[in-house]
PDB file of N, CA and C in Angstrom:
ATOM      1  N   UNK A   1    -152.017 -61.986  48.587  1.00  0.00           N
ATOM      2  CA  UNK A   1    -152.524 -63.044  49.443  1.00  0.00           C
ATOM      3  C   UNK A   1    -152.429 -64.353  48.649  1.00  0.00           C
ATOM      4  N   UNK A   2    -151.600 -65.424  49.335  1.00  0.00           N
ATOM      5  CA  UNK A   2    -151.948 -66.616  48.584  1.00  0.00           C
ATOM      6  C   UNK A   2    -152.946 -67.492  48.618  1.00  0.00           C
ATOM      7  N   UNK A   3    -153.249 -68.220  47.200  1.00  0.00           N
ATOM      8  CA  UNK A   3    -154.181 -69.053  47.476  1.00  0.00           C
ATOM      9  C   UNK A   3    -154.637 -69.546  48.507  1.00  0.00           C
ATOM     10  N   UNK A   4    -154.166 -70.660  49.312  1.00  0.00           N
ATOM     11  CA  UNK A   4    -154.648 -70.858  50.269  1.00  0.00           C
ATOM     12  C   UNK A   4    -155.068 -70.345  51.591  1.00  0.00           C
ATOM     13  N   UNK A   5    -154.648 -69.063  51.779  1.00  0.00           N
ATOM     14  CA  UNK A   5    -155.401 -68.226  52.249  1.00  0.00           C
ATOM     15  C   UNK A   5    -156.359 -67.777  52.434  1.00  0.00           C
ATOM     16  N   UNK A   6    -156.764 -67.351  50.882  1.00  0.00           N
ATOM     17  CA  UNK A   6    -158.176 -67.037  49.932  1.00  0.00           C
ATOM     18  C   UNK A   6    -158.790 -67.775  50.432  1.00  0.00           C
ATOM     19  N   UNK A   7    -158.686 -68.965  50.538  1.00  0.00           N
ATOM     20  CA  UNK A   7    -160.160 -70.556  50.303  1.00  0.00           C
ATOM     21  C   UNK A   7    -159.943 -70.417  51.640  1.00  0.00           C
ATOM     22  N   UNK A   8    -159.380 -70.089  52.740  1.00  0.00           N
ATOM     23  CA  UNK A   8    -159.246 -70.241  54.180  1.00  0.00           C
ATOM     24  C   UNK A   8    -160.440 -69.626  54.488  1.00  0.00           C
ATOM     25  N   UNK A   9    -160.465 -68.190  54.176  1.00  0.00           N
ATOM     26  CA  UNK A   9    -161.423 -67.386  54.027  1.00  0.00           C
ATOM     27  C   UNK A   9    -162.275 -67.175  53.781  1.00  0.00           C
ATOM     28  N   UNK A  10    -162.747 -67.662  52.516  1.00  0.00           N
ATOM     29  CA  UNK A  10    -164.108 -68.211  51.708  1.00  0.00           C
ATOM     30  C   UNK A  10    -164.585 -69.120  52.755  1.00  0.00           C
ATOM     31  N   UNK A  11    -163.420 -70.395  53.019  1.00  0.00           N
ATOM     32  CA  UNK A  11    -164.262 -71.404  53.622  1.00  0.00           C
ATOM     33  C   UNK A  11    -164.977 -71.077  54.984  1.00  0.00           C
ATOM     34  N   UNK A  12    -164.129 -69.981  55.960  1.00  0.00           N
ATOM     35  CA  UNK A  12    -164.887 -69.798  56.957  1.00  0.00           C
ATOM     36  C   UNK A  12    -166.287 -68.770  57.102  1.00  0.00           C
ATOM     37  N   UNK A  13    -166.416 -68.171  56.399  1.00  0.00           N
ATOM     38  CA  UNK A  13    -167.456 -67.594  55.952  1.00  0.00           C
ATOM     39  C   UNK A  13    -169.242 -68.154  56.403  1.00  0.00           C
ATOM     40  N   UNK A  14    -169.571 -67.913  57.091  1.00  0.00           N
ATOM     41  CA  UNK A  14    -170.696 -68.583  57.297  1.00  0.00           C
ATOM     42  C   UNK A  14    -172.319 -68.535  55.824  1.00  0.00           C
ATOM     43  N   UNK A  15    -172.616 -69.344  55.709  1.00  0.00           N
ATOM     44  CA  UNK A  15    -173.838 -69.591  54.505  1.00  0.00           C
ATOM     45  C   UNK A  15    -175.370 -68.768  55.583  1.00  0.00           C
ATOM     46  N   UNK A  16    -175.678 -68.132  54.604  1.00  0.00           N
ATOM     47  CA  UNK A  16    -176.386 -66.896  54.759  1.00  0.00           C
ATOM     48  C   UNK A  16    -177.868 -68.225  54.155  1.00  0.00           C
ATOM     49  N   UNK A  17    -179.010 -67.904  55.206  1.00  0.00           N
ATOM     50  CA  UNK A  17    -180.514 -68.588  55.203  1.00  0.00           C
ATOM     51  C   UNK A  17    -181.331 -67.898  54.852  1.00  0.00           C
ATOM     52  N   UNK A  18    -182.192 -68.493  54.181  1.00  0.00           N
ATOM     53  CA  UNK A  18    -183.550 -67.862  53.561  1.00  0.00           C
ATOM     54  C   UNK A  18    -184.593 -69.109  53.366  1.00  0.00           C
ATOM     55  N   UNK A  19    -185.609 -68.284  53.696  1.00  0.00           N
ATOM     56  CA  UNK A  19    -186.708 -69.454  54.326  1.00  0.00           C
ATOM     57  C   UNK A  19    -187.969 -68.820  53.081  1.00  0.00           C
ATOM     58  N   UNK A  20    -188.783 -70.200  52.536  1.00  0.00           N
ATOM     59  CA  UNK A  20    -189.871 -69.407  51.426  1.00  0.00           C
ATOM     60  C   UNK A  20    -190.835 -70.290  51.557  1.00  0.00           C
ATOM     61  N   UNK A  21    -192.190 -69.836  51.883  1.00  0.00           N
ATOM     62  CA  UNK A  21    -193.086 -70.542  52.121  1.00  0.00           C
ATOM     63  C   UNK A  21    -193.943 -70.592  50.589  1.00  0.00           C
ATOM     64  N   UNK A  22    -195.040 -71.757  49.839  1.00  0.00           N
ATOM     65  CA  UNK A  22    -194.996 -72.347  49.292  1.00  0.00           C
ATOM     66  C   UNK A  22    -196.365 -72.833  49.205  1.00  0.00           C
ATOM     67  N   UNK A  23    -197.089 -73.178  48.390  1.00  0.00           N
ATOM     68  CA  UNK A  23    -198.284 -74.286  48.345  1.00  0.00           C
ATOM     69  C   UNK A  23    -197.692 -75.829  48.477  1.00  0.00           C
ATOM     70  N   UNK A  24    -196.650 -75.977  47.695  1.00  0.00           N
ATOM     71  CA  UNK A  24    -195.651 -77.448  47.629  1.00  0.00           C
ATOM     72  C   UNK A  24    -194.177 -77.275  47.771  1.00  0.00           C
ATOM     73  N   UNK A  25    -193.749 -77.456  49.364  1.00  0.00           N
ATOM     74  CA  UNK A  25    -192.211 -77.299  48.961  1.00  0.00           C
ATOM     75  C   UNK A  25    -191.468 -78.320  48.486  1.00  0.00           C
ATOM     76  N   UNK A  26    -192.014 -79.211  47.602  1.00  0.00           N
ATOM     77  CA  UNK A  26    -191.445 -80.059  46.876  1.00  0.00           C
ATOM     78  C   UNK A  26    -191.134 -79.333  45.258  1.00  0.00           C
ATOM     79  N   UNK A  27    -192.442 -78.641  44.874  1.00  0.00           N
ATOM     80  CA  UNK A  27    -192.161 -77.914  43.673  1.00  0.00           C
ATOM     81  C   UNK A  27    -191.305 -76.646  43.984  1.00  0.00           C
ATOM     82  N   UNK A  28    -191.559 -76.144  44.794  1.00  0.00           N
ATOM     83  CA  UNK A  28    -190.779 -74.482  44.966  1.00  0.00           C
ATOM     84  C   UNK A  28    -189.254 -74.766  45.554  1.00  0.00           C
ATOM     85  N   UNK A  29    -188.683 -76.294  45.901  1.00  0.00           N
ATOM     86  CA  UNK A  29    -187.023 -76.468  45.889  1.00  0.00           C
ATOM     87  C   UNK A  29    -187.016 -76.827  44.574  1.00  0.00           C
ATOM     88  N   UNK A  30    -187.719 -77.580  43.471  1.00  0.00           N
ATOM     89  CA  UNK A  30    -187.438 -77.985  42.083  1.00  0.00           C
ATOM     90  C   UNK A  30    -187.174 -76.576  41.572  1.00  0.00           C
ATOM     91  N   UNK A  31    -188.254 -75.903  41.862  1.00  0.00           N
ATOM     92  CA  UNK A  31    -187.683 -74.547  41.110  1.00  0.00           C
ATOM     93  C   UNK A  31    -185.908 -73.543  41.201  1.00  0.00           C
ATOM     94  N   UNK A  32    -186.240 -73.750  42.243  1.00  0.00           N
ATOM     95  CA  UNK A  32    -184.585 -73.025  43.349  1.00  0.00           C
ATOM     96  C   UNK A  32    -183.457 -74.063  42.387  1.00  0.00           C
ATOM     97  N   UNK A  33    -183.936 -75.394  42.894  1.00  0.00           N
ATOM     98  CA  UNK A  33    -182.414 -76.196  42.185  1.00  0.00           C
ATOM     99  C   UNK A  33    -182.558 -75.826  40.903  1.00  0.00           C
ATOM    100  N   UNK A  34    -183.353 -75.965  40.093  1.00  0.00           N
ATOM    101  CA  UNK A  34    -183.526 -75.966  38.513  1.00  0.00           C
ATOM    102  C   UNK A  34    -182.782 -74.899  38.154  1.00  0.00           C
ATOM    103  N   UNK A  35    -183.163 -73.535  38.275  1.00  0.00           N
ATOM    104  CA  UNK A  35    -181.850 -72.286  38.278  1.00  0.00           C
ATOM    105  C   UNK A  35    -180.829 -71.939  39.294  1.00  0.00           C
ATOM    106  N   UNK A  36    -180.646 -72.306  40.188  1.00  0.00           N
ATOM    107  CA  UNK A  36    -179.347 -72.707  41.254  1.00  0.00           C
ATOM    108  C   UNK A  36    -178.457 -74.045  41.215  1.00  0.00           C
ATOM    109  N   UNK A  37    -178.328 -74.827  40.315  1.00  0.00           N
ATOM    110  CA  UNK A  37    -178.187 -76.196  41.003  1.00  0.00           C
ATOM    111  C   UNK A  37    -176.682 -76.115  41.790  1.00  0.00           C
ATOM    112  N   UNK A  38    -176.704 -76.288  43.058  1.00  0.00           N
ATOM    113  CA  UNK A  38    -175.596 -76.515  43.801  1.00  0.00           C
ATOM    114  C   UNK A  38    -174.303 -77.206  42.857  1.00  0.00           C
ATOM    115  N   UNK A  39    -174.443 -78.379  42.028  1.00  0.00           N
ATOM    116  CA  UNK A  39    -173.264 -78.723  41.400  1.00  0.00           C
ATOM    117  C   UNK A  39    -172.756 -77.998  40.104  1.00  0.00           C
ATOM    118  N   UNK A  40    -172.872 -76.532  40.028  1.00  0.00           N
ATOM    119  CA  UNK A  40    -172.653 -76.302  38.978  1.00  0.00           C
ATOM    120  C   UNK A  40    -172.266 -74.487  40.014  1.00  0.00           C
ATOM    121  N   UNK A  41    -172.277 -75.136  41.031  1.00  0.00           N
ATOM    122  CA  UNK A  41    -171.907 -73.564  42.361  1.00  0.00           C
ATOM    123  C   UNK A  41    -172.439 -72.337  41.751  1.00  0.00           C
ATOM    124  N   UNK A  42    -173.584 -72.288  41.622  1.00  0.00           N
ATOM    125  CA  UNK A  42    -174.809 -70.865  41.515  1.00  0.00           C
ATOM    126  C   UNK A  42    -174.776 -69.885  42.414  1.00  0.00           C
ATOM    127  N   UNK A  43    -174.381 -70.474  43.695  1.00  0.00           N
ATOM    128  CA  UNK A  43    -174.909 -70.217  45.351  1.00  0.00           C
ATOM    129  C   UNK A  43    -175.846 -70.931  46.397  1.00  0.00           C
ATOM    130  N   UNK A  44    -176.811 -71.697  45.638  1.00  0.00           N
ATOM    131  CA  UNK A  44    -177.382 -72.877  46.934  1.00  0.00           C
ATOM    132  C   UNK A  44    -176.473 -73.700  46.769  1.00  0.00           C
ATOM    133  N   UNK A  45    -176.274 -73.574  48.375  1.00  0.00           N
ATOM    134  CA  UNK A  45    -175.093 -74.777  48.917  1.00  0.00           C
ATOM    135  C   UNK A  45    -176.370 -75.789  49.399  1.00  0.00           C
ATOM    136  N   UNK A  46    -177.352 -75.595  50.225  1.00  0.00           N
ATOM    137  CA  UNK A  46    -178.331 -76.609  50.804  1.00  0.00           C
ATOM    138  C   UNK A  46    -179.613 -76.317  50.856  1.00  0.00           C
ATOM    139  N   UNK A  47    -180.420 -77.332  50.624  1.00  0.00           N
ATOM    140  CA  UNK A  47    -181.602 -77.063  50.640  1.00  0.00           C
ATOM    141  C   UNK A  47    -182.799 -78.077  51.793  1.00  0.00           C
ATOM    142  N   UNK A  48    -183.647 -77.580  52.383  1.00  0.00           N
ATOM    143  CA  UNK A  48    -184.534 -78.520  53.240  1.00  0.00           C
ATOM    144  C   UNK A  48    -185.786 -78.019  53.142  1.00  0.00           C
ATOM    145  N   UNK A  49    -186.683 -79.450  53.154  1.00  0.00           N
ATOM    146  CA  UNK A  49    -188.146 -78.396  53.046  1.00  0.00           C
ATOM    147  C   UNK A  49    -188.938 -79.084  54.655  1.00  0.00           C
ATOM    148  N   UNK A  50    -189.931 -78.632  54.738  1.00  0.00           N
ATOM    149  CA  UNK A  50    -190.719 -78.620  56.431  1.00  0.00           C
ATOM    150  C   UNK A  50    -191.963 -77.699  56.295  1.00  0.00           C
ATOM    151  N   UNK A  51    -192.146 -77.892  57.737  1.00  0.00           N
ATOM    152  CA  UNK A  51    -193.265 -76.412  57.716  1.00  0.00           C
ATOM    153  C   UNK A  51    -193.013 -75.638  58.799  1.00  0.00           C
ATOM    154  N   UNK A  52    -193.974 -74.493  58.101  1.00  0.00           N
ATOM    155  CA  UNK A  52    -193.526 -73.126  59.503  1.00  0.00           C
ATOM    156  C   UNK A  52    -195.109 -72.933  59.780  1.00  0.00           C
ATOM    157  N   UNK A  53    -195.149 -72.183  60.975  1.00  0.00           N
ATOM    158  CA  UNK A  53    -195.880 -71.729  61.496  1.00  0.00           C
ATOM    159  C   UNK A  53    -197.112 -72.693  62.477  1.00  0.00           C
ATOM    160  N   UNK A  54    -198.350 -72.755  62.124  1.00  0.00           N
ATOM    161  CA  UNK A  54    -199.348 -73.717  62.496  1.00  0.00           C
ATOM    162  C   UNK A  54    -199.072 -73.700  64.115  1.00  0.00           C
ATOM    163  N   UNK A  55    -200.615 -73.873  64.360  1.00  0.00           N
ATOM    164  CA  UNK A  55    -200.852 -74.122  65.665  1.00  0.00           C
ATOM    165  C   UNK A  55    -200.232 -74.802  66.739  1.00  0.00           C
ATOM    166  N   UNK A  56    -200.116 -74.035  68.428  1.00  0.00           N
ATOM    167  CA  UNK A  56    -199.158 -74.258  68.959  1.00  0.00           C
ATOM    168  C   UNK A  56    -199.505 -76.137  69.367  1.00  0.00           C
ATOM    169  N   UNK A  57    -200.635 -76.285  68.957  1.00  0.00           N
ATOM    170  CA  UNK A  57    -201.345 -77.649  69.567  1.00  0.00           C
ATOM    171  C   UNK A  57    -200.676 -78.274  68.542  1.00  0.00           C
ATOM    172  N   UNK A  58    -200.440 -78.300  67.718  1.00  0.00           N
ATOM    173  CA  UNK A  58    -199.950 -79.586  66.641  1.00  0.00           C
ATOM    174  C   UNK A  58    -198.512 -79.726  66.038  1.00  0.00           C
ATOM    175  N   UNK A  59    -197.804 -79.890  67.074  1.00  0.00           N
ATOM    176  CA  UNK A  59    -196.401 -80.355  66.844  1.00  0.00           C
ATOM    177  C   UNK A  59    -196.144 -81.633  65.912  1.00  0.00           C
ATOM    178  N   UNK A  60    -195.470 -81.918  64.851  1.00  0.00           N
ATOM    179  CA  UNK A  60    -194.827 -82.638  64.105  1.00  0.00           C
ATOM    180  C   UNK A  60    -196.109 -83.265  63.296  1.00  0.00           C
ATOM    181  N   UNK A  61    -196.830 -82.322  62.924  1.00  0.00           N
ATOM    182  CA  UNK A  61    -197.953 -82.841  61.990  1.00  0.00           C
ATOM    183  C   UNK A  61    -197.803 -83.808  60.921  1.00  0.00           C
ATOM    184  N   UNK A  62    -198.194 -84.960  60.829  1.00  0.00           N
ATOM    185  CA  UNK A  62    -197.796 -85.873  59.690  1.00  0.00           C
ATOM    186  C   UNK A  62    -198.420 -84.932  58.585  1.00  0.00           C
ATOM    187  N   UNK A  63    -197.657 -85.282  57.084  1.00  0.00           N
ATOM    188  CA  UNK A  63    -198.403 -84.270  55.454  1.00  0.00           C
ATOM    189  C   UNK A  63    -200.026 -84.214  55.298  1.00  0.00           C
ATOM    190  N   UNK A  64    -200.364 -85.380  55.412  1.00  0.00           N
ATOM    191  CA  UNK A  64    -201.513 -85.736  55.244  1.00  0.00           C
ATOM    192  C   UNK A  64    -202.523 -84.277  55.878  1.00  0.00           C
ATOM    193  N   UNK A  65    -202.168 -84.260  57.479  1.00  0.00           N
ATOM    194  CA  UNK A  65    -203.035 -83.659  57.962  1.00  0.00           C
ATOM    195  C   UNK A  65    -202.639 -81.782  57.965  1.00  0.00           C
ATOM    196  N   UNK A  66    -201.420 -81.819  57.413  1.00  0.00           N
ATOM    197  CA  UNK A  66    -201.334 -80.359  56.389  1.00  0.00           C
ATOM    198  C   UNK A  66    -201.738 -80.531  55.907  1.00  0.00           C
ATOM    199  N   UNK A  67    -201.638 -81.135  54.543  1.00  0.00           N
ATOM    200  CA  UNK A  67    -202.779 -80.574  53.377  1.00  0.00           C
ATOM    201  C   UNK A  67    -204.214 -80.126  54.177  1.00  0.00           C
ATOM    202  N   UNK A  68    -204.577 -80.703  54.840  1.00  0.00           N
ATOM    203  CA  UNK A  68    -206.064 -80.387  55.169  1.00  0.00           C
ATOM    204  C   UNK A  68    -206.551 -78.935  55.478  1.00  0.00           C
ATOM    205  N   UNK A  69    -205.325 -78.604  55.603  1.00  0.00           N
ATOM    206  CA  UNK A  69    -205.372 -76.541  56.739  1.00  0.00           C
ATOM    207  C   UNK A  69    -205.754 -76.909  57.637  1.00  0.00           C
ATOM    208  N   UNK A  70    -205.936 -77.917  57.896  1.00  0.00           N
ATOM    209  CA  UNK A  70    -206.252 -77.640  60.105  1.00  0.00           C
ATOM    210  C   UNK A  70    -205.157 -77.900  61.136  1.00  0.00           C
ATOM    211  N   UNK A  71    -203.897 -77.359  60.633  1.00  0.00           N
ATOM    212  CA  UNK A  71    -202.966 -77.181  61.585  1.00  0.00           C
ATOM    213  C   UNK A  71    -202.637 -75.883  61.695  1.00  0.00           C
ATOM    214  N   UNK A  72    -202.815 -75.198  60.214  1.00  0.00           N
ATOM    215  CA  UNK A  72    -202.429 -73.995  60.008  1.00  0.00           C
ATOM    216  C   UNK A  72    -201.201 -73.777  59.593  1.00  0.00           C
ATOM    217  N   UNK A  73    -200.288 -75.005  59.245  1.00  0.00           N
ATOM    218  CA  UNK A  73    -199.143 -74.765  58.827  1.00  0.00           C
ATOM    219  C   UNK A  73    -198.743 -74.370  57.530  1.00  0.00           C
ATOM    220  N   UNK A  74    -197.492 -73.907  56.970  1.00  0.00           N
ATOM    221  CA  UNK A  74    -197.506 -73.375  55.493  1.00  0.00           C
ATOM    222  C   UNK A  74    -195.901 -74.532  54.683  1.00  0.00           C
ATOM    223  N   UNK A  75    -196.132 -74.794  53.981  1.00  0.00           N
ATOM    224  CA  UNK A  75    -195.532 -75.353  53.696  1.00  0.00           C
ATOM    225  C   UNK A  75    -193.829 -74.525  53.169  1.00  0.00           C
ATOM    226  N   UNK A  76    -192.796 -75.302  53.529  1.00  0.00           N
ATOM    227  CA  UNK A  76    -191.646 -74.265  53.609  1.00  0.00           C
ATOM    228  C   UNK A  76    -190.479 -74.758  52.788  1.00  0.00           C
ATOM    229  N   UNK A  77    -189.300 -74.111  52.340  1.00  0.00           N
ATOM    230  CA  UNK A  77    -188.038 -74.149  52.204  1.00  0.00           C
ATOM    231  C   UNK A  77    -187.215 -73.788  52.511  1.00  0.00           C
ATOM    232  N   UNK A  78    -185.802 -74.272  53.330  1.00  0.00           N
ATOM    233  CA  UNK A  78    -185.278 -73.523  53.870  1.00  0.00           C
ATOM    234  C   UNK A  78    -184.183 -73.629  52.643  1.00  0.00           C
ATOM    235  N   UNK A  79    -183.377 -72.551  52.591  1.00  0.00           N
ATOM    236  CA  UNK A  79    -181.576 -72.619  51.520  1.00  0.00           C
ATOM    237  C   UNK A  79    -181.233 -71.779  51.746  1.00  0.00           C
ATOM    238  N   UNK A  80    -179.822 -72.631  52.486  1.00  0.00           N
ATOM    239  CA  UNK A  80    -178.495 -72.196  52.750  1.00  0.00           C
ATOM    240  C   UNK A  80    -177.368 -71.806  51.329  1.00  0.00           C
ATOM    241  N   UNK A  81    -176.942 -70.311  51.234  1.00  0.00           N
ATOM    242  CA  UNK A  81    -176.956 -69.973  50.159  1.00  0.00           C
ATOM    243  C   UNK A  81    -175.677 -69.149  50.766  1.00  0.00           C
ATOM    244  N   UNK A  82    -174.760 -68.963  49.238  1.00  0.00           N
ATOM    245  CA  UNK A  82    -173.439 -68.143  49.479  1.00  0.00           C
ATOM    246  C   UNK A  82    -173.801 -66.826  48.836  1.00  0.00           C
ATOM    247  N   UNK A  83    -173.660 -65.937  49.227  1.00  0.00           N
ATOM    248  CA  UNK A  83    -174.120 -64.846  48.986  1.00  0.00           C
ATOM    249  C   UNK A  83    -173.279 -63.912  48.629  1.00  0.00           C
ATOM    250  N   UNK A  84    -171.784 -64.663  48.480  1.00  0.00           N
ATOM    251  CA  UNK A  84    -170.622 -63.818  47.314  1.00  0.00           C
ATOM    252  C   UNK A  84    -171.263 -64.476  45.900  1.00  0.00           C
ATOM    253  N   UNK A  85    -171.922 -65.084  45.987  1.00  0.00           N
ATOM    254  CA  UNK A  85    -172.280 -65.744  44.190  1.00  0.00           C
ATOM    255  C   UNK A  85    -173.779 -65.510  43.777  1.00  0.00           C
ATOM    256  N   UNK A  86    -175.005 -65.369  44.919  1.00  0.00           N
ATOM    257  CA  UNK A  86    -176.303 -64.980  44.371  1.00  0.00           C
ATOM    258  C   UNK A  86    -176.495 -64.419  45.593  1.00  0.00           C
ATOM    259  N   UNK A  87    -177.305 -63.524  45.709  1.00  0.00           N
ATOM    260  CA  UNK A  87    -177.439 -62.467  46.861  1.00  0.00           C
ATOM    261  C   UNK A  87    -179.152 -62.670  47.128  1.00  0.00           C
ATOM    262  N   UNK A  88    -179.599 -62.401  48.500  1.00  0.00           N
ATOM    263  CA  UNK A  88    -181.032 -62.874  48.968  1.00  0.00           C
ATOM    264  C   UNK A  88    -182.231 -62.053  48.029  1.00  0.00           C
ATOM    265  N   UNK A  89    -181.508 -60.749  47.322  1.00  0.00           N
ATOM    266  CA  UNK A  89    -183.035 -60.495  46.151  1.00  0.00           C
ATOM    267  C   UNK A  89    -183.247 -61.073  44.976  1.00  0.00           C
ATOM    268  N   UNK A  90    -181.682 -61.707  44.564  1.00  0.00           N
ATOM    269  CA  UNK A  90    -181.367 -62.525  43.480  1.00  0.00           C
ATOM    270  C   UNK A  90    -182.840 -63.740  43.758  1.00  0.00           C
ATOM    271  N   UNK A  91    -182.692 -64.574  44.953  1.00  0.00           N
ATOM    272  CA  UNK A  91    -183.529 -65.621  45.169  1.00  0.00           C
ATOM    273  C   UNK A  91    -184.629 -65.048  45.053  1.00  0.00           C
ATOM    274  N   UNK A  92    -185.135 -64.123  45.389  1.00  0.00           N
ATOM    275  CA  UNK A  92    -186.656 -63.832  45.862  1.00  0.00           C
ATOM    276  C   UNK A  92    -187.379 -63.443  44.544  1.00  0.00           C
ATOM    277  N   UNK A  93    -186.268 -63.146  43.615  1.00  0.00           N
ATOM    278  CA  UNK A  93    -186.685 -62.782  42.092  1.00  0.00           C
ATOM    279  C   UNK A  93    -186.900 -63.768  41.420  1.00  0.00           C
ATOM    280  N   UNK A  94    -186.581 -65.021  42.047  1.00  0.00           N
ATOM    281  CA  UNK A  94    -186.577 -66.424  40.931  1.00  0.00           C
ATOM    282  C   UNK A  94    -187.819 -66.806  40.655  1.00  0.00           C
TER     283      UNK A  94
END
């Protein structure tokens, strides 16, 4: 198979998600990039943080009123990850 084939292949490949909830998903993506860093191709291709869960009453909660717990939301990360290069127990072990 020639090269460009190969990368045809690779490239269509869809990036495999994993979602990790968190006290700070500001610290728990520092962690992910710190031993993944995307420019050095580990396997996180992308990373986003948000929240999951919380009450059906409180759509688009500003931070502030997370921290408080009265939305019930958990703080999250999502990463989009290649999973020919680190595989989803690889992450969960980090």
């Amino acid at each position: 198979m020639n090269r460009c084939v190969v990368l045809l292949l690779l490239a269509s490949q869809k990036p495999e998600v994993a979602t990790f909830g968190g006290e700070c998903f500001w610290g728990v993506e520092h962690i992910f990039l710190e031993h993944y860093p995307p420019s050095e191709n580990r396997g996180i291709l992308k990373t986003s943080v948000g929240y999951t869960g919380g009450k059906e009453s409180s759509v688009n909660p500003p931070y502030l009123e997370v921290c408080t717990g009265a939305t019930d939301h958990a703080e999250a990360i999502r990463i989009e990850f290649d999973s020919s290069v680190v595989s989803y127990a690889e992450l969960v072990g980090s």
